[in-house]
Protein backbone atom coordinates (compact mmCIF):
# COMPACT_ATOMS: atom_id res chain seq x y z
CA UNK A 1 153.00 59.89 63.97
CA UNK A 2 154.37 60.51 67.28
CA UNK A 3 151.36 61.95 69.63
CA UNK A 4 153.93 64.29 70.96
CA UNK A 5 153.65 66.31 67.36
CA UNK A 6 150.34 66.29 67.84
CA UNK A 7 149.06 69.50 69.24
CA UNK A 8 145.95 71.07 70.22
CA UNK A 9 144.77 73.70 68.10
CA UNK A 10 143.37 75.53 71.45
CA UNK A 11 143.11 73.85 75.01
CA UNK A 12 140.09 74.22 76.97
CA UNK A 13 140.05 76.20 79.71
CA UNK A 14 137.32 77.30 82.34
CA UNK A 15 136.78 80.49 80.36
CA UNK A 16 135.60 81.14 77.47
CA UNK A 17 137.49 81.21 74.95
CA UNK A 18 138.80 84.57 73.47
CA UNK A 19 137.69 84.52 69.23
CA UNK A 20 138.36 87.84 67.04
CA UNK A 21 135.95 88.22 63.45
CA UNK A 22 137.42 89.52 60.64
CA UNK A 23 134.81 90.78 58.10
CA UNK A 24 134.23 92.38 55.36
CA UNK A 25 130.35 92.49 54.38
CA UNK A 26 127.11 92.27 56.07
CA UNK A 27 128.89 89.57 58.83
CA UNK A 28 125.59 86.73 58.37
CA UNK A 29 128.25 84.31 59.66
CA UNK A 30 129.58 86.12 62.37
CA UNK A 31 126.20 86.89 63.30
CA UNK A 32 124.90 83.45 63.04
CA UNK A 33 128.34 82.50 65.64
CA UNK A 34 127.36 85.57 67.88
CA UNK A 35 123.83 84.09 68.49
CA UNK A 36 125.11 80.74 69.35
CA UNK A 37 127.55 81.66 71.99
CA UNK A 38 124.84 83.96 73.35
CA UNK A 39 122.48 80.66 73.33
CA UNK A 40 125.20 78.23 75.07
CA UNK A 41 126.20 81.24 77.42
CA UNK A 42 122.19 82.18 78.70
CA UNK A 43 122.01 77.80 78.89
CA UNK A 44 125.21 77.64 81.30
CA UNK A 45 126.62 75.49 78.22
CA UNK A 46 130.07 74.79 77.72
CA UNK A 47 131.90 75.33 76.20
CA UNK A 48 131.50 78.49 73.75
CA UNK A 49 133.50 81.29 72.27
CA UNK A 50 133.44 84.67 73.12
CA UNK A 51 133.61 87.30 70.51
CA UNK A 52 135.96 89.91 71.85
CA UNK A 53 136.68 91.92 69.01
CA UNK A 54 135.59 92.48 65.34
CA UNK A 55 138.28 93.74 62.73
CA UNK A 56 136.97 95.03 59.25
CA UNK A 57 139.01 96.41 55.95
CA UNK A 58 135.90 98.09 54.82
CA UNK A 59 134.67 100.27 57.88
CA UNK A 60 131.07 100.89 57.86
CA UNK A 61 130.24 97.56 56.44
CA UNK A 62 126.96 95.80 57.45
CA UNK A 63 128.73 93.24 60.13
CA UNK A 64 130.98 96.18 61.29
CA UNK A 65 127.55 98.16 61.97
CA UNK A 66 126.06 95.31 64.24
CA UNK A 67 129.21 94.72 65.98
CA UNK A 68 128.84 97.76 67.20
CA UNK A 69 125.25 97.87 67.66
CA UNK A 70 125.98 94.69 70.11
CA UNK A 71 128.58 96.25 71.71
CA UNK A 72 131.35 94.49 70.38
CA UNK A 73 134.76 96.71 70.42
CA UNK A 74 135.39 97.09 66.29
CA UNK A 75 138.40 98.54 65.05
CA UNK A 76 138.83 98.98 60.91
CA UNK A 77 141.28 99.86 58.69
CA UNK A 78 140.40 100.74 54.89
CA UNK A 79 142.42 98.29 52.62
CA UNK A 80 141.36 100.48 49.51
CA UNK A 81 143.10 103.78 51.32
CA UNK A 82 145.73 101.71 53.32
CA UNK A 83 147.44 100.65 49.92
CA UNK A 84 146.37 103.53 47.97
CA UNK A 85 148.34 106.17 50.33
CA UNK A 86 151.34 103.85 50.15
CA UNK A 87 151.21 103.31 46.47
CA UNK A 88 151.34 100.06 46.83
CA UNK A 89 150.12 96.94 45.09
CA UNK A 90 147.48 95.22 47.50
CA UNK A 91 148.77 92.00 46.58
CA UNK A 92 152.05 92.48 46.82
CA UNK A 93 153.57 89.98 49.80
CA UNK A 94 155.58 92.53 51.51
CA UNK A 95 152.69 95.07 51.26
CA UNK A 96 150.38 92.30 52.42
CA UNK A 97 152.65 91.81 56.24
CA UNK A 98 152.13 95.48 56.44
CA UNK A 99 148.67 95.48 56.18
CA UNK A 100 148.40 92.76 58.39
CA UNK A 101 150.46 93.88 60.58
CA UNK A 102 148.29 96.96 61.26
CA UNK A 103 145.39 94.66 61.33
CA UNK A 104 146.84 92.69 64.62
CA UNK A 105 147.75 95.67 66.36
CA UNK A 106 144.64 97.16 66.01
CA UNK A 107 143.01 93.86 67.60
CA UNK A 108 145.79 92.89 70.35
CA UNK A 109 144.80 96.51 71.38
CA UNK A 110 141.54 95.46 72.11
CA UNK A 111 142.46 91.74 72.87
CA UNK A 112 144.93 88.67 72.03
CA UNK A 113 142.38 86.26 70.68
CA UNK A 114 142.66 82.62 70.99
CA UNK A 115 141.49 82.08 67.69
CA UNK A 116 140.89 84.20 64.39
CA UNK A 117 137.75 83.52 62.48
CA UNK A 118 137.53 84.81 58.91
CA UNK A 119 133.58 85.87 58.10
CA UNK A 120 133.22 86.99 55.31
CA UNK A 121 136.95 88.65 55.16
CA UNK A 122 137.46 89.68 51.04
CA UNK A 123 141.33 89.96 52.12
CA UNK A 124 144.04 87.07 52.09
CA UNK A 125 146.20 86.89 54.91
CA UNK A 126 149.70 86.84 54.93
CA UNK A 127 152.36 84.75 56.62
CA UNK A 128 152.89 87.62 59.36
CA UNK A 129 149.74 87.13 60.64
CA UNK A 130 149.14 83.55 59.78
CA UNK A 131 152.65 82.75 61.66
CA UNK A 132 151.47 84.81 64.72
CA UNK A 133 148.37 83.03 64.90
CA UNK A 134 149.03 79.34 63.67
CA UNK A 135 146.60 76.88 63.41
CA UNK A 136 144.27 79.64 64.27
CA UNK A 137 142.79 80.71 61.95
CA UNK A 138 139.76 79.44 60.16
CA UNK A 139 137.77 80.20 57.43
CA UNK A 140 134.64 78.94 55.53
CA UNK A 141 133.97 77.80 51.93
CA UNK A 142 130.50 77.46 50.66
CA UNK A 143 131.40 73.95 49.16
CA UNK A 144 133.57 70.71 49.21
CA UNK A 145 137.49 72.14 49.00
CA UNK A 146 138.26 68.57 48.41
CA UNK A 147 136.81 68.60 44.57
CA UNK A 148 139.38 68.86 42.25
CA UNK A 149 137.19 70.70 39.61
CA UNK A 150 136.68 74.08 41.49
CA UNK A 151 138.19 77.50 39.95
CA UNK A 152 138.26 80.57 41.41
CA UNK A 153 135.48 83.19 40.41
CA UNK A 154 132.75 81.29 40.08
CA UNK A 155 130.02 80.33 42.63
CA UNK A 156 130.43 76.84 44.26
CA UNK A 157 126.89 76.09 43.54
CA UNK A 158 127.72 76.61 40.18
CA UNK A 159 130.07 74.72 39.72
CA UNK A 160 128.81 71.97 41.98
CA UNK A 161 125.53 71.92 39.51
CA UNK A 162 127.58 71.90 36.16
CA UNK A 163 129.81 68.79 37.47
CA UNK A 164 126.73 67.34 37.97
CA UNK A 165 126.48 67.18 41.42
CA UNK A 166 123.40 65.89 43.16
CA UNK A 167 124.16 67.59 46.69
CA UNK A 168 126.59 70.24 48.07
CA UNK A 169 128.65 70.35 51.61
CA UNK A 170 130.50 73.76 52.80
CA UNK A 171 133.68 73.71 53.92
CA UNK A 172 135.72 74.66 57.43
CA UNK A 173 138.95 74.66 57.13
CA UNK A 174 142.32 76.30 58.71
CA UNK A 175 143.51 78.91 56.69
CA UNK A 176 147.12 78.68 55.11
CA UNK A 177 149.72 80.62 53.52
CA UNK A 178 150.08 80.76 49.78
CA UNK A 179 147.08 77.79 49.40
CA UNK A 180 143.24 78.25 48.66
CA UNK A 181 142.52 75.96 51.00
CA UNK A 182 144.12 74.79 53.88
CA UNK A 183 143.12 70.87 56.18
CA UNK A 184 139.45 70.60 56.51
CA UNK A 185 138.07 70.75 60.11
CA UNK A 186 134.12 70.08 59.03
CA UNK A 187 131.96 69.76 56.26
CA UNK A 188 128.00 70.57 56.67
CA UNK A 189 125.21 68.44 56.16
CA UNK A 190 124.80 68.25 51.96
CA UNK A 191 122.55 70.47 50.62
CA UNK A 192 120.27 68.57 47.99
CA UNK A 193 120.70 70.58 44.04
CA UNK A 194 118.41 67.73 42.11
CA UNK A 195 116.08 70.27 40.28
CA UNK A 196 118.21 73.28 40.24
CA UNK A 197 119.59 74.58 37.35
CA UNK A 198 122.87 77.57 37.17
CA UNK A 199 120.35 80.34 36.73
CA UNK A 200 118.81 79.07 40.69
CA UNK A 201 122.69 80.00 42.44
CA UNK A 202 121.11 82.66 44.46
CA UNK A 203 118.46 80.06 45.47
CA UNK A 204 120.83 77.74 46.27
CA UNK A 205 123.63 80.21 47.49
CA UNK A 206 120.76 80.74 50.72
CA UNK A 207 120.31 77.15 51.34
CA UNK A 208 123.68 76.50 51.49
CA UNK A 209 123.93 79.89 53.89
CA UNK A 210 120.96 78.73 56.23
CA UNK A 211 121.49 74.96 56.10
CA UNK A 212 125.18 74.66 56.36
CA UNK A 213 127.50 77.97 56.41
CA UNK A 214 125.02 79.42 59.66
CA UNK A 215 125.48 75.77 61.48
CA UNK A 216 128.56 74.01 60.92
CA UNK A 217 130.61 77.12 61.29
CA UNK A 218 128.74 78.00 65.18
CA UNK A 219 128.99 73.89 65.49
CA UNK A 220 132.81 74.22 64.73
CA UNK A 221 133.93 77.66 66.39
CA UNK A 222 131.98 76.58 69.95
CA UNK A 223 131.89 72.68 70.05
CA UNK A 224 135.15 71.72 68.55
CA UNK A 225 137.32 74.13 69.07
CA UNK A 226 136.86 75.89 72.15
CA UNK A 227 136.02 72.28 73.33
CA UNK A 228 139.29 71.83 72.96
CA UNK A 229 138.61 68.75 70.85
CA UNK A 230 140.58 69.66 67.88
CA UNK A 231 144.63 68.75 67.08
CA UNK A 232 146.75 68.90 64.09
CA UNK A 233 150.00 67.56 63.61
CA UNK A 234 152.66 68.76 61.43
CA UNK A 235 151.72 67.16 58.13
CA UNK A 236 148.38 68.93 58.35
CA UNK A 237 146.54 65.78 59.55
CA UNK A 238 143.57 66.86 61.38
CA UNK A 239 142.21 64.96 64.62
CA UNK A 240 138.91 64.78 66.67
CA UNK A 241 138.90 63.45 69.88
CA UNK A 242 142.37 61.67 69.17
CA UNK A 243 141.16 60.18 66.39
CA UNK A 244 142.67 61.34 62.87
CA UNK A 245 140.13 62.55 60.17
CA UNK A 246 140.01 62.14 56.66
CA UNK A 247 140.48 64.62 54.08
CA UNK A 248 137.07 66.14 54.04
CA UNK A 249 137.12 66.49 58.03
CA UNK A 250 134.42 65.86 60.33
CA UNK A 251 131.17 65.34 58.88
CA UNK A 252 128.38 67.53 61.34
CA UNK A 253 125.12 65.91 61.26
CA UNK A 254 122.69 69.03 62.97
């Protein structure tokens, strides 16, 4: 590969960079990335991320609520009336770009982020908004998007425990048009399921919140990317420090 395809997913600068949350529940991830540019910013650490601006398609939710109790500018649009006014399907593609469209207006209004960080968003974007923003946008799975066995509508922890599995990683990755999961970025620490049976998901759904989702995602948004550390080229190879990772990403070790 020619390091001239390679490009930086953001460049490092000497201010913070500019991130935008887009939500849709009670925003534990978005909280858990608030808190640790707050910590870097109070330690005179670089570098961190700034949130700037918090977009919701279900105004009032719990993350929209302390977005605004922090003083974070939030702007929402309901999906549910958005469509329903138009009488249009939700999931149509063209009706998706308009949606979307709305969506980055009402943010650019507030801001033009450097990077867009899906918390918790119960929306897929559409190639509008994933072209405006490419390469920047990132998302989180609760397990390993490089299993082959996973199905959609049913807890990774489930299915992690029913392949037998003894141990389960979550997942950042950039987000991508017309694919579950786009290249991996980061995986967390495993989370150990010896002992746990199906009926424990909600058990293990919290460790996999508190001991990977709420530290590999901070880890990712702050250290890699607005560290500037992060490049992709065009055939979705993903590298660290110059250095190309494998399919699963960077492994974060606390």
């Amino acid at each position: 590969m020619n390091d001239s395809q390679i490009e930086p997913i953001y460049r490092r600068s000497d201010e913070p960079m500019k991130a935008a949350v887009f939500l849709s529940g009670s925003g534990t991830n978005f909280i858990a990335i608030y808190e640790e540019g707050k910590r870097r910013m109070a330690a005179g650490v670089r570098p961190y991320a700034e949130i700037a601006a918090v977009f919701t398609n279900v105004p009032g939710c719990g993350g929209a609520l302390k977005a605004s109790e922090l003083g974070i500018p939030v702007t929402s649009l309901s999906s549910k009336l958005f469509f329903s006014s138009l009488g249009k399907d939700p999931d149509d593609d063209e009706s998706r770009d308009y949606y979307d469209a709305a969506a980055a207006a009402l943010i650019e209004n507030v801001c033009r982020p450097d990077l867009i960080i899906l918390a918790g968003y119960r929306r897929r974007l559409g190639g509008m908004i994933l072209g405006r923003y490419k390469n920047r946008v990132v998302n989180l799975y609760p397990g390993d998007t490089t299993k082959d066995y996973l199905v959609r509508g049913v807890d990774a922890s489930i299915q992690a425990i029913r392949a037998g599995e003894s141990s389960i990683k979550c997942t950042v990755y950039l987000e991508r048009e017309n694919e579950r999961f786009g290249p991996a970025i980061a995986q967390s620490e495993p989370i150990g399921l010896e002992g746990f049976s199906e009926g424990d998901s909600e058990t293990v759904n919290e460790l996999i919140r508190s001991g990977g989702e709420w530290k590999v995602f901070p880890y990712v948004v702050h250290e890699l990317i607005a560290g500037g550390r992060l490049a992709i080229d065009p055939e979705d190879n993903v590298y660290l420090d110059g250095c190309k990772l494998g399919k699963e990403g960077y492994q974060y070790g606390g």
